[in-house]
N, C-alpha and C. Protein backbone atom coordinates (compact mmCIF):
# COMPACT_ATOMS: atom_id res chain seq x y z
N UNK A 1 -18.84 -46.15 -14.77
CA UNK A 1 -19.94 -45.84 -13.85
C UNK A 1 -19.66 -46.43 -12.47
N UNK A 2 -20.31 -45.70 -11.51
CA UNK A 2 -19.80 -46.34 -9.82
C UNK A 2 -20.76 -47.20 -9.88
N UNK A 3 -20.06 -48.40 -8.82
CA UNK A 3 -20.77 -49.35 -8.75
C UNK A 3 -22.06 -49.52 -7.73
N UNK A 4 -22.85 -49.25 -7.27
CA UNK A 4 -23.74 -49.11 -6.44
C UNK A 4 -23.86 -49.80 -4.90
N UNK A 5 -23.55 -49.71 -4.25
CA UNK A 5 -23.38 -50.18 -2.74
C UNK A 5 -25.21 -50.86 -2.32
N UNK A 6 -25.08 -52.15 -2.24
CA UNK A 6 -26.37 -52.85 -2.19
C UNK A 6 -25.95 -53.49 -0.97
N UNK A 7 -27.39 -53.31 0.43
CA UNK A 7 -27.10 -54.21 1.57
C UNK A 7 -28.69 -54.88 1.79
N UNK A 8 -28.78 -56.00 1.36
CA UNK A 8 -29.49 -56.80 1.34
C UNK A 8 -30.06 -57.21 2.95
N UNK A 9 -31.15 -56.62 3.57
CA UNK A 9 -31.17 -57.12 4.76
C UNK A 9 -32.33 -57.82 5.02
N UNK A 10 -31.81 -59.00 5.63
CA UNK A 10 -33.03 -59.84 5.72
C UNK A 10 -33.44 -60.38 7.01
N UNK A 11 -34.53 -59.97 7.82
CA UNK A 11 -35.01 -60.63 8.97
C UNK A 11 -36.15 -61.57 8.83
N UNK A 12 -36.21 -62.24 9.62
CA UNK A 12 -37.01 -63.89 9.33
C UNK A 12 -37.34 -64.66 10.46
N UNK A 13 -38.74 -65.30 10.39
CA UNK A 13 -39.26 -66.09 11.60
C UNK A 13 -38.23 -67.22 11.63
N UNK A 14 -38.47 -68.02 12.64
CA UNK A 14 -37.59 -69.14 13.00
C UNK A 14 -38.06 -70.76 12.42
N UNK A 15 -37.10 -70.60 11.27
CA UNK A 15 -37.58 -72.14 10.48
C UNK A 15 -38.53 -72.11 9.30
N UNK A 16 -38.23 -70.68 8.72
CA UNK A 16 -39.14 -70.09 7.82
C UNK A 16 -38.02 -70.09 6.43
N UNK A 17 -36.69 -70.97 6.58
CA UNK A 17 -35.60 -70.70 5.87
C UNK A 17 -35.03 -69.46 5.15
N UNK A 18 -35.37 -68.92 6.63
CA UNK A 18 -34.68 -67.24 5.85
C UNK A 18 -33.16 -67.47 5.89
N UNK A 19 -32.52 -67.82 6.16
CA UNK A 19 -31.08 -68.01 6.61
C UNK A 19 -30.91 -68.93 5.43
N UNK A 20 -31.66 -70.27 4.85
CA UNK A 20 -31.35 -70.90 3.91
C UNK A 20 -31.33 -69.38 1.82
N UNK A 21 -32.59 -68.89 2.26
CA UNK A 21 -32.60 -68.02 1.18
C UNK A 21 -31.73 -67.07 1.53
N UNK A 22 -30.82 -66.13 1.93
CA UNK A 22 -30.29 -65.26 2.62
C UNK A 22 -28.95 -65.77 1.95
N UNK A 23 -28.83 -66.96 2.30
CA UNK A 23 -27.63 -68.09 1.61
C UNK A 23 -27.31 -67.78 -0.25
N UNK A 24 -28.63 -68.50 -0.35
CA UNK A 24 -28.18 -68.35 -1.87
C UNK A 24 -28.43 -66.96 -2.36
N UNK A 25 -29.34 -66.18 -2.02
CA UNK A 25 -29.25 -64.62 -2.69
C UNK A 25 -27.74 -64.27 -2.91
N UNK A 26 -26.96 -64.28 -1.94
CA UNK A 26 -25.76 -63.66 -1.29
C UNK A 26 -24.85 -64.34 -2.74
N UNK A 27 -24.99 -65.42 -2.97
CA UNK A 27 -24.54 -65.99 -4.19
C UNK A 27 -24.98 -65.32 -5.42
N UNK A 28 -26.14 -65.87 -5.48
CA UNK A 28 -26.71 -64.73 -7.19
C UNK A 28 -25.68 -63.67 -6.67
N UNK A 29 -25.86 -62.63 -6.33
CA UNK A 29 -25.60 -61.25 -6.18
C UNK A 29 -23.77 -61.18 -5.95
N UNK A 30 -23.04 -62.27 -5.80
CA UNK A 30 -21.97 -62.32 -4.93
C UNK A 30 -21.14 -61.10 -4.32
N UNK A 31 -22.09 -61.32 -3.29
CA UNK A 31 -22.01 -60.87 -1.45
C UNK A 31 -21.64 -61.41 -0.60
N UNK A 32 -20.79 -61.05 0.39
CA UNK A 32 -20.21 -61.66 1.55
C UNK A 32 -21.86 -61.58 2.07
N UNK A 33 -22.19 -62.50 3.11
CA UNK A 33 -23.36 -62.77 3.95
C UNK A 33 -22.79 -62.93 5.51
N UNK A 34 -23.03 -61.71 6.10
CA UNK A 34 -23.24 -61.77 7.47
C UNK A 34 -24.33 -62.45 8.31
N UNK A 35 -24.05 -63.04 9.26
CA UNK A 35 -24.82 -63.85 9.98
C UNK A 35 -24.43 -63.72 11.48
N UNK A 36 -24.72 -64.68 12.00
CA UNK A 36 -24.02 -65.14 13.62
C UNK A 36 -22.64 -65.33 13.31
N UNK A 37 -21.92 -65.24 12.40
CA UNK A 37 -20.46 -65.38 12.00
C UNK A 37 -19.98 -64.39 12.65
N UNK A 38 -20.70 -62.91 12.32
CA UNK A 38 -19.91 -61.71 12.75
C UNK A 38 -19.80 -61.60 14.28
N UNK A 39 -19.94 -62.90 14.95
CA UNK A 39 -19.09 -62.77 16.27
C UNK A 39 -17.77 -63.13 16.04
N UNK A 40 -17.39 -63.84 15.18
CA UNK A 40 -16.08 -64.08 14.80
C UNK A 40 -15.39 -62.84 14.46
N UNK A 41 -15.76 -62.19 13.63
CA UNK A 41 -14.93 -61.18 13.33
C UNK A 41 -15.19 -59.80 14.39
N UNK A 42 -16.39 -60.14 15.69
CA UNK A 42 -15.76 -58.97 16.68
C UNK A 42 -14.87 -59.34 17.71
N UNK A 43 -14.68 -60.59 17.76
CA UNK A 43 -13.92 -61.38 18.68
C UNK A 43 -12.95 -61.24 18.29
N UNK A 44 -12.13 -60.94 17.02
CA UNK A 44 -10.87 -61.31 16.24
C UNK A 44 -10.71 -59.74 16.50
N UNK A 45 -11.19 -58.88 16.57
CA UNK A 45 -11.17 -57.03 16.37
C UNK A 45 -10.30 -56.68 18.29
N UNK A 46 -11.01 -57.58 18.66
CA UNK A 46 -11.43 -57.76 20.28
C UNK A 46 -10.05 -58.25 20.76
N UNK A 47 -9.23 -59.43 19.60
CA UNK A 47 -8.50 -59.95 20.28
C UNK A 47 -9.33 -60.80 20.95
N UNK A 48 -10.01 -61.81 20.87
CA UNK A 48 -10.59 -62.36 22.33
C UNK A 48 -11.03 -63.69 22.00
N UNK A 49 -11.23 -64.82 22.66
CA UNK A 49 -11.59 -65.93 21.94
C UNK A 49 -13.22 -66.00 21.71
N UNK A 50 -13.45 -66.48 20.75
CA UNK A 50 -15.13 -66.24 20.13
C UNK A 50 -16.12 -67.26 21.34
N UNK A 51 -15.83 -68.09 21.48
CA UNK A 51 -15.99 -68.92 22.59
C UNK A 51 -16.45 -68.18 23.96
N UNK A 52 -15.78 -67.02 24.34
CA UNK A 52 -15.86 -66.41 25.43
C UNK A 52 -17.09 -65.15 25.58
N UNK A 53 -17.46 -64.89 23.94
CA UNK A 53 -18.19 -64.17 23.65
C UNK A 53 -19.84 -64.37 23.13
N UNK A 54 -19.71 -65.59 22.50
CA UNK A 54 -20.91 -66.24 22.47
C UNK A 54 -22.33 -66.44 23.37
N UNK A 55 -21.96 -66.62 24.48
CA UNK A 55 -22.92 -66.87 25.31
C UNK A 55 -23.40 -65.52 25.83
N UNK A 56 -22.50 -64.58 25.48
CA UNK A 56 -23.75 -63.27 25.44
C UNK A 56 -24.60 -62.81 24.17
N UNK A 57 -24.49 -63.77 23.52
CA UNK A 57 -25.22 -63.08 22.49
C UNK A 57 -26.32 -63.41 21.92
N UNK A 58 -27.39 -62.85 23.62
CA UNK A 58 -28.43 -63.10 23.31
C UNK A 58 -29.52 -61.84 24.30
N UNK A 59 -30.30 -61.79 24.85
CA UNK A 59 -31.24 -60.81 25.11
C UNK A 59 -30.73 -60.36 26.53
N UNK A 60 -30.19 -59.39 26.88
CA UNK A 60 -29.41 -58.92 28.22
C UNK A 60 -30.58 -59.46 29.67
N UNK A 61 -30.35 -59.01 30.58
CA UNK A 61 -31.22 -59.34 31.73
C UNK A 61 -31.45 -57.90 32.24
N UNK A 62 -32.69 -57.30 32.07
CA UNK A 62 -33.36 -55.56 32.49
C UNK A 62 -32.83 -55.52 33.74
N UNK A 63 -32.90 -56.09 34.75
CA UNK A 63 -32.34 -56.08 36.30
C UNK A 63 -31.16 -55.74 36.37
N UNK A 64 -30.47 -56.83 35.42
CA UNK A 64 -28.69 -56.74 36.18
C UNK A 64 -27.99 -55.67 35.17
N UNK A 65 -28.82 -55.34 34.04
CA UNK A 65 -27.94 -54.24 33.14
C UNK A 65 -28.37 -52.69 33.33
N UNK A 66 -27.31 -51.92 33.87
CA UNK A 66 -27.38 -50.49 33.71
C UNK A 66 -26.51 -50.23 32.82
N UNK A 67 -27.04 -48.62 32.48
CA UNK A 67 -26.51 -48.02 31.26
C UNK A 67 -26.45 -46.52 32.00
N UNK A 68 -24.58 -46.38 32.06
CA UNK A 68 -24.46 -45.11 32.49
C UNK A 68 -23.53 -44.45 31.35
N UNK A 69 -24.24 -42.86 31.22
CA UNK A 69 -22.89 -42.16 30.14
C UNK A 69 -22.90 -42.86 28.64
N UNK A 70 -23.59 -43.52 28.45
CA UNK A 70 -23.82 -44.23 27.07
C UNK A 70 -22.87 -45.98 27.25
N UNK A 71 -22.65 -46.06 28.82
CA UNK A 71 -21.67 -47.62 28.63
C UNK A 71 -22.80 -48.60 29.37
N UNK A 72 -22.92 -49.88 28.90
CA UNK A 72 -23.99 -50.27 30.03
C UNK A 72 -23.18 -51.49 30.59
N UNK A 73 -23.20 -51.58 31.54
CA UNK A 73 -23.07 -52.75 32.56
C UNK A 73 -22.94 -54.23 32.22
N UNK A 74 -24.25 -54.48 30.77
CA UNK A 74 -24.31 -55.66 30.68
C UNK A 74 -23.44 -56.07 29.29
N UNK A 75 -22.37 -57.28 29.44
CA UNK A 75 -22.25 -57.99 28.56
C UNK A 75 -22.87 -57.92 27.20
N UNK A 76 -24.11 -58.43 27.62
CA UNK A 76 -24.73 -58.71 26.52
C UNK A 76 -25.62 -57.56 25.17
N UNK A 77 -25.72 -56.78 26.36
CA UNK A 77 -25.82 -55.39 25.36
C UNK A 77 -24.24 -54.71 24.56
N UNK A 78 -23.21 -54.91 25.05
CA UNK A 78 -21.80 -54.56 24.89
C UNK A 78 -21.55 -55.22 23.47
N UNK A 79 -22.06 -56.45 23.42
CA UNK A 79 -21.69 -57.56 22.26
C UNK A 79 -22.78 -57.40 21.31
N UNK A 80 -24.40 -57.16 21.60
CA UNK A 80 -24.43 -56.59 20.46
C UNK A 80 -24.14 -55.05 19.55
N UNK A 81 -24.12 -54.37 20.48
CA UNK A 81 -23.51 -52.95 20.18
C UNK A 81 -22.34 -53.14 19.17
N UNK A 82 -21.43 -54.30 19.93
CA UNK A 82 -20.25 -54.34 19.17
C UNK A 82 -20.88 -54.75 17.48
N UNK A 83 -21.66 -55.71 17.59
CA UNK A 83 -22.05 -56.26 16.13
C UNK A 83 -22.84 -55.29 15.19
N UNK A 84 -23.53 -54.12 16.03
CA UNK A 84 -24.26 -53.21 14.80
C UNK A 84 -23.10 -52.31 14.78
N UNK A 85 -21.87 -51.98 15.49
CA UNK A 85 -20.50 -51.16 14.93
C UNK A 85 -20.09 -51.77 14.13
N UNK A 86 -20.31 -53.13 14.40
CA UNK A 86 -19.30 -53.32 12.67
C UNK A 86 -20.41 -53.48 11.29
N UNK A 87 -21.27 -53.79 11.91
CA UNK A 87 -22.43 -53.63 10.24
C UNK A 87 -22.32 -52.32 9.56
N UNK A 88 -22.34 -51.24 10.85
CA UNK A 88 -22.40 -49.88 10.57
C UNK A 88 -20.88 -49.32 9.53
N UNK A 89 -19.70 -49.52 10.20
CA UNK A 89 -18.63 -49.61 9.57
C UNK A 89 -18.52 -50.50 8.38
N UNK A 90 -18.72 -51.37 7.95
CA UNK A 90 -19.17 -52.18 6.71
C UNK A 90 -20.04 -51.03 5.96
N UNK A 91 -20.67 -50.89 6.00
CA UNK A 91 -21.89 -49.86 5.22
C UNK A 91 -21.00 -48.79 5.20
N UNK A 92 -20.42 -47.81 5.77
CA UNK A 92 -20.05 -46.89 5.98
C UNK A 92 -18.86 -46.40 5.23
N UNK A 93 -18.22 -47.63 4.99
CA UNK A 93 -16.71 -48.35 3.71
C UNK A 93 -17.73 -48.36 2.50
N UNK A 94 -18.86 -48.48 2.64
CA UNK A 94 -19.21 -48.70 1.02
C UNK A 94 -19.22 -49.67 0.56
N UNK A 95 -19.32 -50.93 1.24
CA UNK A 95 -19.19 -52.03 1.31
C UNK A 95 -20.71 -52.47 0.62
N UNK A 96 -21.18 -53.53 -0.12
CA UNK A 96 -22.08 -54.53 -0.37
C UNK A 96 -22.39 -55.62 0.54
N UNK A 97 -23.36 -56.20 1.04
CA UNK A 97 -23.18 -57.21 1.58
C UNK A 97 -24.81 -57.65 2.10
N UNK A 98 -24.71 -59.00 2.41
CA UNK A 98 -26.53 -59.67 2.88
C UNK A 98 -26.05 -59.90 4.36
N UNK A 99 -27.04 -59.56 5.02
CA UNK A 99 -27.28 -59.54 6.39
C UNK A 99 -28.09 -60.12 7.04
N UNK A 100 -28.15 -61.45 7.95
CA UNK A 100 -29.33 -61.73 8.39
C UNK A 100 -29.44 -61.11 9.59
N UNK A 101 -30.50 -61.05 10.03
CA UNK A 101 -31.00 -60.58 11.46
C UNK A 101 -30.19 -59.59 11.74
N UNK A 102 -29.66 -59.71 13.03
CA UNK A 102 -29.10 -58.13 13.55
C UNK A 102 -29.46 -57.24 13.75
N UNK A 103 -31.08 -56.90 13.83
CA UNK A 103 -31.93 -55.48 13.69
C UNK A 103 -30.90 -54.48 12.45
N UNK A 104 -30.34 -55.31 11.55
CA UNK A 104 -29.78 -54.65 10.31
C UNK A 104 -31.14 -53.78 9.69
N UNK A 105 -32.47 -54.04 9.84
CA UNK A 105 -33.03 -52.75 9.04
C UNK A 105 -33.40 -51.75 9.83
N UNK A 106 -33.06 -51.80 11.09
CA UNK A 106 -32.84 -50.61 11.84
C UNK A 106 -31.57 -49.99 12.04
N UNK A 107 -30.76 -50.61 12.27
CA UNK A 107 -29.27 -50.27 12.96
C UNK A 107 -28.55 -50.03 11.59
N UNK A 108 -29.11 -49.96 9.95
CA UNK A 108 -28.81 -49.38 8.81
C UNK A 108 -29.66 -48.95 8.35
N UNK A 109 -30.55 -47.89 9.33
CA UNK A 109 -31.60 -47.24 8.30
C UNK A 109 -31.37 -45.91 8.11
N UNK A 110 -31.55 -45.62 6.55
CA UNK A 110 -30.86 -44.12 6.01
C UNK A 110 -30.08 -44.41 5.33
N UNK A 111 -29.30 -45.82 5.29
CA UNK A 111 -28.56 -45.99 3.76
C UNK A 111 -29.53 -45.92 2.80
N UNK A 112 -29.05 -45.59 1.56
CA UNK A 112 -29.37 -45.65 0.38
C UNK A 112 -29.25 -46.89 -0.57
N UNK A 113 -28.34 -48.00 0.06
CA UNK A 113 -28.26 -49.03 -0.29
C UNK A 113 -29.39 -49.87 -0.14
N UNK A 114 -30.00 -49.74 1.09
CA UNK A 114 -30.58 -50.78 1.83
C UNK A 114 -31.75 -51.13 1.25
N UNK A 115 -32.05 -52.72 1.06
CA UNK A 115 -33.02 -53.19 1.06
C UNK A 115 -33.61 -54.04 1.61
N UNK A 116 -34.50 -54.04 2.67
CA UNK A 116 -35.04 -54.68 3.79
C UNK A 116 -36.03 -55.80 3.48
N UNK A 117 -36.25 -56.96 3.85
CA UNK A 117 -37.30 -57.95 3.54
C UNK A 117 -37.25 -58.95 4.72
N UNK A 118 -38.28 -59.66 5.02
CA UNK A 118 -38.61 -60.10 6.59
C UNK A 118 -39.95 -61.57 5.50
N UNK A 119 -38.88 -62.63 5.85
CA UNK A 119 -39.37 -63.91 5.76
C UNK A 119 -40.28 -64.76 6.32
N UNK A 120 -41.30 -65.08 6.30
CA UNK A 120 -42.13 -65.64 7.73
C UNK A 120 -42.82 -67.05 6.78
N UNK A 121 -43.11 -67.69 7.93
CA UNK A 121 -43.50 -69.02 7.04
C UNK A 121 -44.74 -69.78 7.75
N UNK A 122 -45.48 -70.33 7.08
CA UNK A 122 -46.76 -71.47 7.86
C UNK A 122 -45.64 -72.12 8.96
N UNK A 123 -46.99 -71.90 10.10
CA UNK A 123 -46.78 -73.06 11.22
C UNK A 123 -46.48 -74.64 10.91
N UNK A 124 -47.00 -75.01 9.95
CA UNK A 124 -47.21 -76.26 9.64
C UNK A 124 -45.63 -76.94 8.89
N UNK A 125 -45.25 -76.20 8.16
CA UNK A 125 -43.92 -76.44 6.87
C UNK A 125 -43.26 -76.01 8.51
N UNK A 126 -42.80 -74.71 8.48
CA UNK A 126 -41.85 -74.82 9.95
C UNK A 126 -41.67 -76.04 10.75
N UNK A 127 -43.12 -76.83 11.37
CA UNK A 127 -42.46 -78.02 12.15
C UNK A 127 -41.98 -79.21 11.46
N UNK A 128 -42.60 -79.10 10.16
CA UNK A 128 -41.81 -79.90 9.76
C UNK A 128 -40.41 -80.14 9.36
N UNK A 129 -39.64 -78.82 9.20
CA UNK A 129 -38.52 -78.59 8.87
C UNK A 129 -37.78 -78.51 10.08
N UNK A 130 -38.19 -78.22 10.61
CA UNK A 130 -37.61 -78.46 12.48
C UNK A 130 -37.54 -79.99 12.64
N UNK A 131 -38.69 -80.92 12.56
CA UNK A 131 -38.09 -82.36 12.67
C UNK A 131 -37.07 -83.03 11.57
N UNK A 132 -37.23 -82.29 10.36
CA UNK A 132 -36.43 -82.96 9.56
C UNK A 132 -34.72 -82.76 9.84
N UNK A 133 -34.62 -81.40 10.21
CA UNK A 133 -33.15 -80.58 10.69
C UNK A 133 -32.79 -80.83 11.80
N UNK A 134 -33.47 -81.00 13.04
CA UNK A 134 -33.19 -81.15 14.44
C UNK A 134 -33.82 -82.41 14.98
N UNK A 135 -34.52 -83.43 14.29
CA UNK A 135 -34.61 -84.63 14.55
C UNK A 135 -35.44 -84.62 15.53
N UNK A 136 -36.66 -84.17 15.79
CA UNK A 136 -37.20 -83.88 16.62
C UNK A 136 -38.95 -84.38 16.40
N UNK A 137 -39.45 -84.75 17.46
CA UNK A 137 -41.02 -84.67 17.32
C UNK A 137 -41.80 -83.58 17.26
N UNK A 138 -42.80 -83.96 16.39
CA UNK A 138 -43.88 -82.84 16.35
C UNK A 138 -43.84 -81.62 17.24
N UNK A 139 -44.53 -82.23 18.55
CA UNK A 139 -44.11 -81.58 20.31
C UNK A 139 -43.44 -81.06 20.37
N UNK A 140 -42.02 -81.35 20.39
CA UNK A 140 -40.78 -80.64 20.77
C UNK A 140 -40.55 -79.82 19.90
N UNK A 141 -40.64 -79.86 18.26
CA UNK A 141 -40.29 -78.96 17.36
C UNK A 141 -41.65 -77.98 17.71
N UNK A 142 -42.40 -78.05 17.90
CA UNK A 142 -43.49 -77.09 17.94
C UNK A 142 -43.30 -75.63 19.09
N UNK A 143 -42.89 -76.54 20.23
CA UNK A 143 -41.94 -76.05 21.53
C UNK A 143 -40.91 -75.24 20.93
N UNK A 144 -39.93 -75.86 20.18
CA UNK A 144 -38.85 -75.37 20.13
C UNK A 144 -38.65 -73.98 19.42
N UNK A 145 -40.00 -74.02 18.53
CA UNK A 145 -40.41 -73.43 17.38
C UNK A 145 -40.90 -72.04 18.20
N UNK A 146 -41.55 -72.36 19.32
CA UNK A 146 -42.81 -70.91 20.16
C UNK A 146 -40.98 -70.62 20.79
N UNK A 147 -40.12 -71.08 21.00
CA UNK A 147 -39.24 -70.38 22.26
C UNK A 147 -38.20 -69.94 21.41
N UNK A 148 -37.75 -70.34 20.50
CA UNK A 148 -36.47 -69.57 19.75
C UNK A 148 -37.54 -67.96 18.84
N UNK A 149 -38.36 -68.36 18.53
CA UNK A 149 -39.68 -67.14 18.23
C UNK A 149 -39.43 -66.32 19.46
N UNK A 150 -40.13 -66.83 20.29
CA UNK A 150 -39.65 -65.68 21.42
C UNK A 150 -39.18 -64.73 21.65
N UNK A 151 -37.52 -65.93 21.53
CA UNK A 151 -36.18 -65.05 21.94
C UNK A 151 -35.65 -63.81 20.95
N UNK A 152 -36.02 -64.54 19.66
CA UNK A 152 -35.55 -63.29 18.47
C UNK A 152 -37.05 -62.29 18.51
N UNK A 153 -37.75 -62.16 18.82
CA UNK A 153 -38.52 -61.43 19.14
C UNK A 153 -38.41 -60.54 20.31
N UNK A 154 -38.13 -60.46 21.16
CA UNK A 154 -37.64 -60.19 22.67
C UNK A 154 -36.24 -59.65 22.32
N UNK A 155 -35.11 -60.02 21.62
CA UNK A 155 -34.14 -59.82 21.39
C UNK A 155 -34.11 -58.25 20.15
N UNK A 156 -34.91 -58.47 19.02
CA UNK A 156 -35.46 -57.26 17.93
C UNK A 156 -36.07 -56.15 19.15
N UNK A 157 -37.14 -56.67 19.66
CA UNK A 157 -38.00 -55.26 20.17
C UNK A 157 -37.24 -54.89 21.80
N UNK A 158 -35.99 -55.86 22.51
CA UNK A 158 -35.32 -55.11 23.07
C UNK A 158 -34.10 -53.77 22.60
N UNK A 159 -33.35 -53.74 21.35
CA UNK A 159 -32.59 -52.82 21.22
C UNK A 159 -33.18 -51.98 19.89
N UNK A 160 -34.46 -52.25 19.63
CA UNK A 160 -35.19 -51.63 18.37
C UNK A 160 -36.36 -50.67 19.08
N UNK A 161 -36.39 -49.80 18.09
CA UNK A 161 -37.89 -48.49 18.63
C UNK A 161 -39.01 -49.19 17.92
N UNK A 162 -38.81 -50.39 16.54
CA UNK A 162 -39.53 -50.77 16.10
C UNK A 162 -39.96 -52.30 16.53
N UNK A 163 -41.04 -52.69 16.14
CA UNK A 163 -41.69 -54.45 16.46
C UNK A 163 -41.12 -55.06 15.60
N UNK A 164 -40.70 -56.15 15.56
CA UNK A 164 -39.96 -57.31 15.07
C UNK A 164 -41.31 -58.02 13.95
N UNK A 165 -40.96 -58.03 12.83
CA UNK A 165 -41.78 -58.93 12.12
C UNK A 165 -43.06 -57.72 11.75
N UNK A 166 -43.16 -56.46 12.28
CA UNK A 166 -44.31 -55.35 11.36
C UNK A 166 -44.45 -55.23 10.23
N UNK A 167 -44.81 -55.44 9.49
CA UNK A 167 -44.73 -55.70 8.37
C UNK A 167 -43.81 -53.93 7.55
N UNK A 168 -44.57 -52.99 8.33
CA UNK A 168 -44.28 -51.43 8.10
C UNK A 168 -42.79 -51.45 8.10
N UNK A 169 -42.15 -51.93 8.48
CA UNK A 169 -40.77 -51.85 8.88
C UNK A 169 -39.99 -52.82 8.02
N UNK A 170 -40.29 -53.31 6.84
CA UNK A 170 -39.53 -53.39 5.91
C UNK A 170 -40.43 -53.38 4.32
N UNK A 171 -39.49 -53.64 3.32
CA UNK A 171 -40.17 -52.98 2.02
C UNK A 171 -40.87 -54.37 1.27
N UNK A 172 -40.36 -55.56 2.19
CA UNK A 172 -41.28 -56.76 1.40
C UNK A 172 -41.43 -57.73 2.66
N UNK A 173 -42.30 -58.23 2.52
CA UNK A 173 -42.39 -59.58 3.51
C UNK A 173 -42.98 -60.78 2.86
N UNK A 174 -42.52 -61.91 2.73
CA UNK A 174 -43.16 -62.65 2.07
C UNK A 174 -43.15 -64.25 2.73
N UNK A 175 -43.87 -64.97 2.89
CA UNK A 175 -44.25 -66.25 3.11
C UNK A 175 -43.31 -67.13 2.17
N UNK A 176 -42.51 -67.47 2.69
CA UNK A 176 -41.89 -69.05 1.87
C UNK A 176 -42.87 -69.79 2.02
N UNK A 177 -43.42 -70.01 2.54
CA UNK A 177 -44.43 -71.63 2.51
C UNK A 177 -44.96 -71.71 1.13
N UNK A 178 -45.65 -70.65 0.82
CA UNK A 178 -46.56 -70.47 0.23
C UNK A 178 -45.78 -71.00 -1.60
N UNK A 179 -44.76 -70.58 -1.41
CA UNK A 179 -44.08 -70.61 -3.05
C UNK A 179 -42.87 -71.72 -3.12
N UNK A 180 -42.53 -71.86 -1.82
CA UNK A 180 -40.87 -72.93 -1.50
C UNK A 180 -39.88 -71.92 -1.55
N UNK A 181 -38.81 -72.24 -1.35
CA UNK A 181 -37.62 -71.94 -1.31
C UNK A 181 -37.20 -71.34 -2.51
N UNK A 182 -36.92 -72.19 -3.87
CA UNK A 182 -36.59 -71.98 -5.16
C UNK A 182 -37.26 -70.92 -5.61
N UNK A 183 -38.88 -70.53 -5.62
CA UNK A 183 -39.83 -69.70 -5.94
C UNK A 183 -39.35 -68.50 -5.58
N UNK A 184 -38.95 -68.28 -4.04
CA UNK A 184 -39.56 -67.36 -3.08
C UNK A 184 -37.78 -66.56 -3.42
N UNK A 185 -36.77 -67.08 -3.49
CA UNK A 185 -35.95 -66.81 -3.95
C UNK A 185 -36.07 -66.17 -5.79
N UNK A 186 -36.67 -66.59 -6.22
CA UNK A 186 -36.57 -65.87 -7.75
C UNK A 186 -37.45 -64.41 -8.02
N UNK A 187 -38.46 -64.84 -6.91
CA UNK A 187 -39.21 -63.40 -6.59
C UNK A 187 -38.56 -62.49 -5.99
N UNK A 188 -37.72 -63.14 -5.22
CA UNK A 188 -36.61 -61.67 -4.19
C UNK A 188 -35.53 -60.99 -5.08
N UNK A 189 -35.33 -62.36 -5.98
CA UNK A 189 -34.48 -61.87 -7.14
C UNK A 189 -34.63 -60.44 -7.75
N UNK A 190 -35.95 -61.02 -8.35
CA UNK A 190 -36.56 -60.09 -9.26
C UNK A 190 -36.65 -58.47 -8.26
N UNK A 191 -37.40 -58.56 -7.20
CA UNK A 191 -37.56 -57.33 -6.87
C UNK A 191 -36.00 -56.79 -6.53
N UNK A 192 -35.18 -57.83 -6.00
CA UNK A 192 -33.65 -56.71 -5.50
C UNK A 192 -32.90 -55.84 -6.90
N UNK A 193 -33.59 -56.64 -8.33
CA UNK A 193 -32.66 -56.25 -9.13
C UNK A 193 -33.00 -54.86 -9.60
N UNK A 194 -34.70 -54.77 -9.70
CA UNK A 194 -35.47 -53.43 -9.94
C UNK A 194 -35.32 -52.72 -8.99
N UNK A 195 -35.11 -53.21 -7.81
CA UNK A 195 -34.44 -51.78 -6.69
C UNK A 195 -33.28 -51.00 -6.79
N UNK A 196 -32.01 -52.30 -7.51
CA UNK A 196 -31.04 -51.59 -7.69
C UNK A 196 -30.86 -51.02 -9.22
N UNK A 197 -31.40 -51.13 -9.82
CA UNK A 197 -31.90 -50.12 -10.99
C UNK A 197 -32.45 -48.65 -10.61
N UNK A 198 -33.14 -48.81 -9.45
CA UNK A 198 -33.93 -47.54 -9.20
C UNK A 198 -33.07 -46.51 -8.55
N UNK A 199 -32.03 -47.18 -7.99
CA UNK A 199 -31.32 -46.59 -6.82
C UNK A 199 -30.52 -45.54 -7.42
């Protein structure tokens, strides 16, 4: 029997340990897990040092970027373009794999693989996991907490037709706070395995 092509995509508030669950799913299931890594491997495609590429990879500037003929001007739109070509090419090989962020449940929607889920967590557990990880006060993690929110917000609903975090726009959303880590993971379990039964 063929083996079924499963792409696990997961978007997530900031400090809601979607990136920590995203981690171990990728294990149960053993999946390569894309992340902020896959600047490495467009930099290596690129020839180019990853170093040099990094600092665009984040929300372009509307002013200084035009887009002529389908090429745009800015850097930073260039680099992520580059990163949903290679998600796309990954999928496209038939490839398996967990994905965090990346507007992966847009920039792979219409696979048949895909299963989309969007992590969000209490205000309260977030700052605390922000001071425990980044050593930080209340204040500052709280700060740090409204501006990296922001940016991946600003960053989703700049190259997406859809809102970042709608609930409509993926097939589960669920609160870690509410269950922990260990929990919230055995529930994702459960539903990825009856999806790929269904598929």
């Amino acid at each position: 029997m063929e083996k079924k092509q499963v792409i696990i995509s997961i978007g997530r508030e900031f400090a809601s340990a979607g990136h920590e669950i995203a981690e171990i799913l990728a294990k149960k299931f053993e999946l390569p897990l894309y992340d902020y890594h896959i600047m490495r491997e467009v930099a290596a495609r690129k020839n180019v040092k990853v170093e040099n590429i990094e600092p665009y990879d984040e929300l372009p500037n509307r002013v200084l970027s035009r887009t002529v003929k389908g090429h745009s001007s800015s850097p930073h739109v260039n680099i992520a373009q580059m990163q949903f070509d290679f998600l796309r090419k990954k999928a496209d090989e038939g490839e398996s794999f967990v994905v965090v962020g990346r507007c992966a449940e847009e920039v792979l929607k219409g696979n048949k693989g895909l299963i989309t889920i969007f992590i969000l967590g209490d205000m309260d557990k977030k700052v605390v996991r922000v001071m425990k990880y980044h050593d930080m006060t209340e204040k500052k993690a709280i700060k740090f907490i409204e501006s990296q929110s922001k940016k991946r917000k600003a960053y989703h609903n700049y190259f997406c037709d859809t809102k970042w975090g709608d609930s409509r726009n993926y097939e589960i959303c669920i609160n870690s706070s509410k269950l922990g880590i260990d929990a919230t993971v055995d529930l994702l379990e459960r539903y990825i395995k009856q999806r790929i039964e269904e598929m």
